[in-house]
C-alpha atoms as a PDB file:
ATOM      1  CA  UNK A   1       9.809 -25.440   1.754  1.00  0.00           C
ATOM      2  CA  UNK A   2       9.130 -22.204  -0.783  1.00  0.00           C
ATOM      3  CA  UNK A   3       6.987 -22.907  -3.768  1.00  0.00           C
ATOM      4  CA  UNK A   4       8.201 -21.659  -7.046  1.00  0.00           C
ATOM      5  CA  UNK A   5       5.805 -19.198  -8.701  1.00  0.00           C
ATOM      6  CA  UNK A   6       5.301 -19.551 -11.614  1.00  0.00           C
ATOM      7  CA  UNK A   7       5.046 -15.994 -13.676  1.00  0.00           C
ATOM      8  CA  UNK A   8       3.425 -15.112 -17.149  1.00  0.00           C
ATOM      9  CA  UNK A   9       6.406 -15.323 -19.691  1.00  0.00           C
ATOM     10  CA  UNK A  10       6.718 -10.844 -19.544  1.00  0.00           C
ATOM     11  CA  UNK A  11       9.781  -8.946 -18.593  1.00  0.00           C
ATOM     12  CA  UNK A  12       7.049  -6.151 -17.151  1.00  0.00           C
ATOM     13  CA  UNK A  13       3.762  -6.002 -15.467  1.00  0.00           C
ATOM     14  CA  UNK A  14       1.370  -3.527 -14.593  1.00  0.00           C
ATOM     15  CA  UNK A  15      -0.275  -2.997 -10.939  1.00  0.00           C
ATOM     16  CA  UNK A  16      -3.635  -4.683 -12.298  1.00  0.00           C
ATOM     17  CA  UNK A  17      -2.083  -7.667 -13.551  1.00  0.00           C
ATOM     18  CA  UNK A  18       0.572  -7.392 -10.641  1.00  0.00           C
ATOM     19  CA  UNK A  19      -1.870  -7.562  -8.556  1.00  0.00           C
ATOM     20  CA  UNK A  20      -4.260 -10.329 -10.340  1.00  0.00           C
ATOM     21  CA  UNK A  21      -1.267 -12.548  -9.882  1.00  0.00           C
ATOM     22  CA  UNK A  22      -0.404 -11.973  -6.282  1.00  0.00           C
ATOM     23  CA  UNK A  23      -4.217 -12.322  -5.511  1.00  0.00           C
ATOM     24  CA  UNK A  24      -3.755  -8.810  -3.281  1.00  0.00           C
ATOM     25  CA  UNK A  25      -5.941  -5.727  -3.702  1.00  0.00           C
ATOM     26  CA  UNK A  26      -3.822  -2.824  -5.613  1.00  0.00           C
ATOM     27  CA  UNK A  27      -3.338  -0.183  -2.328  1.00  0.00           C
ATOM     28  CA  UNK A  28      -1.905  -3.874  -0.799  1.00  0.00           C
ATOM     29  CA  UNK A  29       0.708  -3.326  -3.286  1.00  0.00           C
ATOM     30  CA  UNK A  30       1.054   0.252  -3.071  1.00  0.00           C
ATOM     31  CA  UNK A  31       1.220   0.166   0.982  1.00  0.00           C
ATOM     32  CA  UNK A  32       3.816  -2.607   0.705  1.00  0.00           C
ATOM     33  CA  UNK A  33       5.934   0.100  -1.827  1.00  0.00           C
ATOM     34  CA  UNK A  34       5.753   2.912   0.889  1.00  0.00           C
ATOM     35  CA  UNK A  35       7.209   0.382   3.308  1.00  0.00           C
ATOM     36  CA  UNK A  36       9.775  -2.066   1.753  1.00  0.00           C
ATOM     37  CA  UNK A  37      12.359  -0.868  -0.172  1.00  0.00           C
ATOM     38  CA  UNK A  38      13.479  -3.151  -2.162  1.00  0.00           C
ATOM     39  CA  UNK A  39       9.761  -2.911  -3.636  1.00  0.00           C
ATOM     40  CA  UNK A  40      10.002  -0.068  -6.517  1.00  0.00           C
ATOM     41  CA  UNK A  41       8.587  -0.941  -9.472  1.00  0.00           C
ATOM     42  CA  UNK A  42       9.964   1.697 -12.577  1.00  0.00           C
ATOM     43  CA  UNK A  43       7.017   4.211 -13.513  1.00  0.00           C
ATOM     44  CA  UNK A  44       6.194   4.888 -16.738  1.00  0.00           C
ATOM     45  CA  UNK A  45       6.074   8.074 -18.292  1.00  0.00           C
ATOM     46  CA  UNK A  46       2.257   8.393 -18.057  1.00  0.00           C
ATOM     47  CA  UNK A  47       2.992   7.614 -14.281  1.00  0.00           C
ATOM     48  CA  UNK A  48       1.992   4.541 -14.147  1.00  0.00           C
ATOM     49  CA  UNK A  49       4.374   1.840 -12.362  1.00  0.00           C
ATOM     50  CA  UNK A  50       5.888  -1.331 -14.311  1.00  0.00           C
ATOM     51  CA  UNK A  51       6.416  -4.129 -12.051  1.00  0.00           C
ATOM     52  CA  UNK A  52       9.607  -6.220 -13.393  1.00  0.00           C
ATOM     53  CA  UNK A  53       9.931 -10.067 -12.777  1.00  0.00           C
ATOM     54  CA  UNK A  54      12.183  -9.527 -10.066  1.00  0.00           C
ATOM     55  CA  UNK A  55       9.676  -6.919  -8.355  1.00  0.00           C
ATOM     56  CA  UNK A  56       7.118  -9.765  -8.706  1.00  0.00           C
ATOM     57  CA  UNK A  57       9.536 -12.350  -6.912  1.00  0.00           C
ATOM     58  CA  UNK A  58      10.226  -9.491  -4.262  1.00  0.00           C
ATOM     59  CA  UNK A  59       6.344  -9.229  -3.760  1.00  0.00           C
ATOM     60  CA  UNK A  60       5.995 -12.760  -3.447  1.00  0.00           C
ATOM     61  CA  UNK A  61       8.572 -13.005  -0.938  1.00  0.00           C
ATOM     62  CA  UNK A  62       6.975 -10.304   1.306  1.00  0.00           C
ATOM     63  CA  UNK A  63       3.082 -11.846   0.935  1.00  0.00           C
ATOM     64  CA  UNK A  64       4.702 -15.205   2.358  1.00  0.00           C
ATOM     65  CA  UNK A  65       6.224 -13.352   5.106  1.00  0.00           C
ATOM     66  CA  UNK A  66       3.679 -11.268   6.145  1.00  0.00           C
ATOM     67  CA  UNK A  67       0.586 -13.300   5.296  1.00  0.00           C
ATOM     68  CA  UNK A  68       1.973 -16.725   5.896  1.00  0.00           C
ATOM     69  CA  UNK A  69       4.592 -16.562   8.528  1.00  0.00           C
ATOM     70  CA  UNK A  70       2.431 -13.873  10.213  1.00  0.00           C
ATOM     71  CA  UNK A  71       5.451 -11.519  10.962  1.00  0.00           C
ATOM     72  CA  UNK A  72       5.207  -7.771  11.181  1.00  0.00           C
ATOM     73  CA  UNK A  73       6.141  -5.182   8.896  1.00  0.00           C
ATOM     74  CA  UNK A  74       9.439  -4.138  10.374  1.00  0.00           C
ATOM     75  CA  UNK A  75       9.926  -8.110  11.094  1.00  0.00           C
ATOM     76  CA  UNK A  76       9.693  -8.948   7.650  1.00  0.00           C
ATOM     77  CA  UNK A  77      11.972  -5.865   6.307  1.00  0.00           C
ATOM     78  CA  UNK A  78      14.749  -7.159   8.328  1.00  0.00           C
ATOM     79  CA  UNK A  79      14.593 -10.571   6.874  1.00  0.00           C
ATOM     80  CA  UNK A  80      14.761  -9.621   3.283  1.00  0.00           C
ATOM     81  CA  UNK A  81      17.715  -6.931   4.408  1.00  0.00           C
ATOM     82  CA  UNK A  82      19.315  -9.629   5.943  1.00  0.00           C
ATOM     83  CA  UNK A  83      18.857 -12.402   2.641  1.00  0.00           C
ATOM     84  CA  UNK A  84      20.189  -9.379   0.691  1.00  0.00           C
ATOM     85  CA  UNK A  85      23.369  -9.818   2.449  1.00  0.00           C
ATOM     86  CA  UNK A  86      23.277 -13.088   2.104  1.00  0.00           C
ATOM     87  CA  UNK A  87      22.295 -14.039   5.788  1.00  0.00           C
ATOM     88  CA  UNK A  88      19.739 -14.677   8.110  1.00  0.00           C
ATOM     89  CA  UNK A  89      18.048 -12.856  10.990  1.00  0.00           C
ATOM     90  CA  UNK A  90      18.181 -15.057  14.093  1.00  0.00           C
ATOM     91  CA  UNK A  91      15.044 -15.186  16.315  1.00  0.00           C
ATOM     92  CA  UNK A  92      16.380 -13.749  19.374  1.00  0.00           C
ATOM     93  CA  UNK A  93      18.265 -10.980  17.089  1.00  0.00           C
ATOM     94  CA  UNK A  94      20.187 -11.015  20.037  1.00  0.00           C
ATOM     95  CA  UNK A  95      24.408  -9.518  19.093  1.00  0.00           C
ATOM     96  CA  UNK A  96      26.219 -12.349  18.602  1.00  0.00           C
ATOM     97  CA  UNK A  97      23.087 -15.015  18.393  1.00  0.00           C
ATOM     98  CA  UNK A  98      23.811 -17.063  15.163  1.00  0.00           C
ATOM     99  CA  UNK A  99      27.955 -17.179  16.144  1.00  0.00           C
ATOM    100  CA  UNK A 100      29.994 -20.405  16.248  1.00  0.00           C
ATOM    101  CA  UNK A 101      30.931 -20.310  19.949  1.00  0.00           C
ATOM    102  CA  UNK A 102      34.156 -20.385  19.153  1.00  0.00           C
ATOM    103  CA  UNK A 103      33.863 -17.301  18.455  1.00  0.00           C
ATOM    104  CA  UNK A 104      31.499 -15.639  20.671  1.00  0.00           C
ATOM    105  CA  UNK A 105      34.174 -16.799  23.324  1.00  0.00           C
ATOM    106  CA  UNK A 106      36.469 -14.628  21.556  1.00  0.00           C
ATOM    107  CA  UNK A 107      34.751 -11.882  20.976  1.00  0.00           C
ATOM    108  CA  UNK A 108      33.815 -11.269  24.573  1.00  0.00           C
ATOM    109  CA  UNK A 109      37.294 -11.958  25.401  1.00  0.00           C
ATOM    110  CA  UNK A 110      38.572  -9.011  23.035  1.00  0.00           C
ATOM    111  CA  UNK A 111      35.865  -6.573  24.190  1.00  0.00           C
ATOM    112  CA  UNK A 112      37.220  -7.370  28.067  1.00  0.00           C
ATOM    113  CA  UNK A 113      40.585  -7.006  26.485  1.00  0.00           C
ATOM    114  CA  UNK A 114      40.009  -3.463  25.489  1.00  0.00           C
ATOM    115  CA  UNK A 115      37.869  -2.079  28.549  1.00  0.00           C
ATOM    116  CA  UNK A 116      41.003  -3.230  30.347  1.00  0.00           C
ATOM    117  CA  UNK A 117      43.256  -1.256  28.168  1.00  0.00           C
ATOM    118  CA  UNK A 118      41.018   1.928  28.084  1.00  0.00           C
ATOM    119  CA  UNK A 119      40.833   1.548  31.738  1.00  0.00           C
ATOM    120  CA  UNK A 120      44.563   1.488  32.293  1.00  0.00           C
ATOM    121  CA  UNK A 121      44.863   4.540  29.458  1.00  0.00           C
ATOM    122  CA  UNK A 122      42.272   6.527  31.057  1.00  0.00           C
ATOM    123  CA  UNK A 123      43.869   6.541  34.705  1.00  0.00           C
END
C-alpha cells in the first residue's frame, strides 16, 4: 500500500527544501533530473529550479521505486511511462504478458493469418 505524503501547503519549492523533504542529498535530485523525464522542475530566472507539487509527487514516486522496491534506473522509468498511460509494466515484459487469453489466442491467430497471406502473395 503507498503512503500519502504529506507536503508543506506551497505551490513551489526550491532544491534545498525539495530536498529536506525527500530526505535525499541535492545531486540525488539533480541525477534523478538527467535521467527521468517526467522530473523537470521550471528554473527560475536566476537559474535556479522550482520544484512544483506535482514534481514533488513525481520524486516521491521514483525514491519508492528505486530505494524501496530496489529496481533499476531504466526499470523504474518504464513503470512511471507505463502509469502515464494509464497501465502497468508486467514482470516478464514479455509482448503480450498482461493479455486476457482470449485474446492472446487471437492475436497469434491473426499474425499466422497474415504470414500465410504474405506467403501466398510473395510466391
Amino acid at each position: 500500500m503507498q503512503q500519502r505524503i504529506l507536503l508543506p501547503d506551497k505551490e513551489y519549492f526550491n532544491i534545498g527544501e525539495a530536498c529536506r523533504i525527500l530526505q535525499v542529498p541535492p545531486y540525488t535530485l539533480r541525477y534523478w533530473e538527467s535521467k527521468f523525464r517526467v522530473l523537470r522542475p521550471t528554473r527560475r530566472q536566476s537559474g535556479h529550479r522550482r520544484f512544483t507539487r506535482r514534481d514533488m509527487e513525481t520524486a516521491f514516486l521514483i525514491k519508492d521505486l528505486l530505494q524501496n522496491k530496489k529496481m533499476t534506473v531504466g526499470g523504474a522509468r518504464q513503470e512511471l511511462a507505463a502509469r502515464q498511460r494509464g497501465g502497468r509494466v508486467t514482470k516478464s515484459g514479455a509482448p503480450g504478458a498482461g493479455l486476457a487469453p482470449g485474446a492472446l489466442k487471437l492475436l497469434r491467430q491473426i499474425r499466422e493469418d497474415l504470414k500465410r497471406l504474405a506467403a501466398e502473395m510473395s510466391s
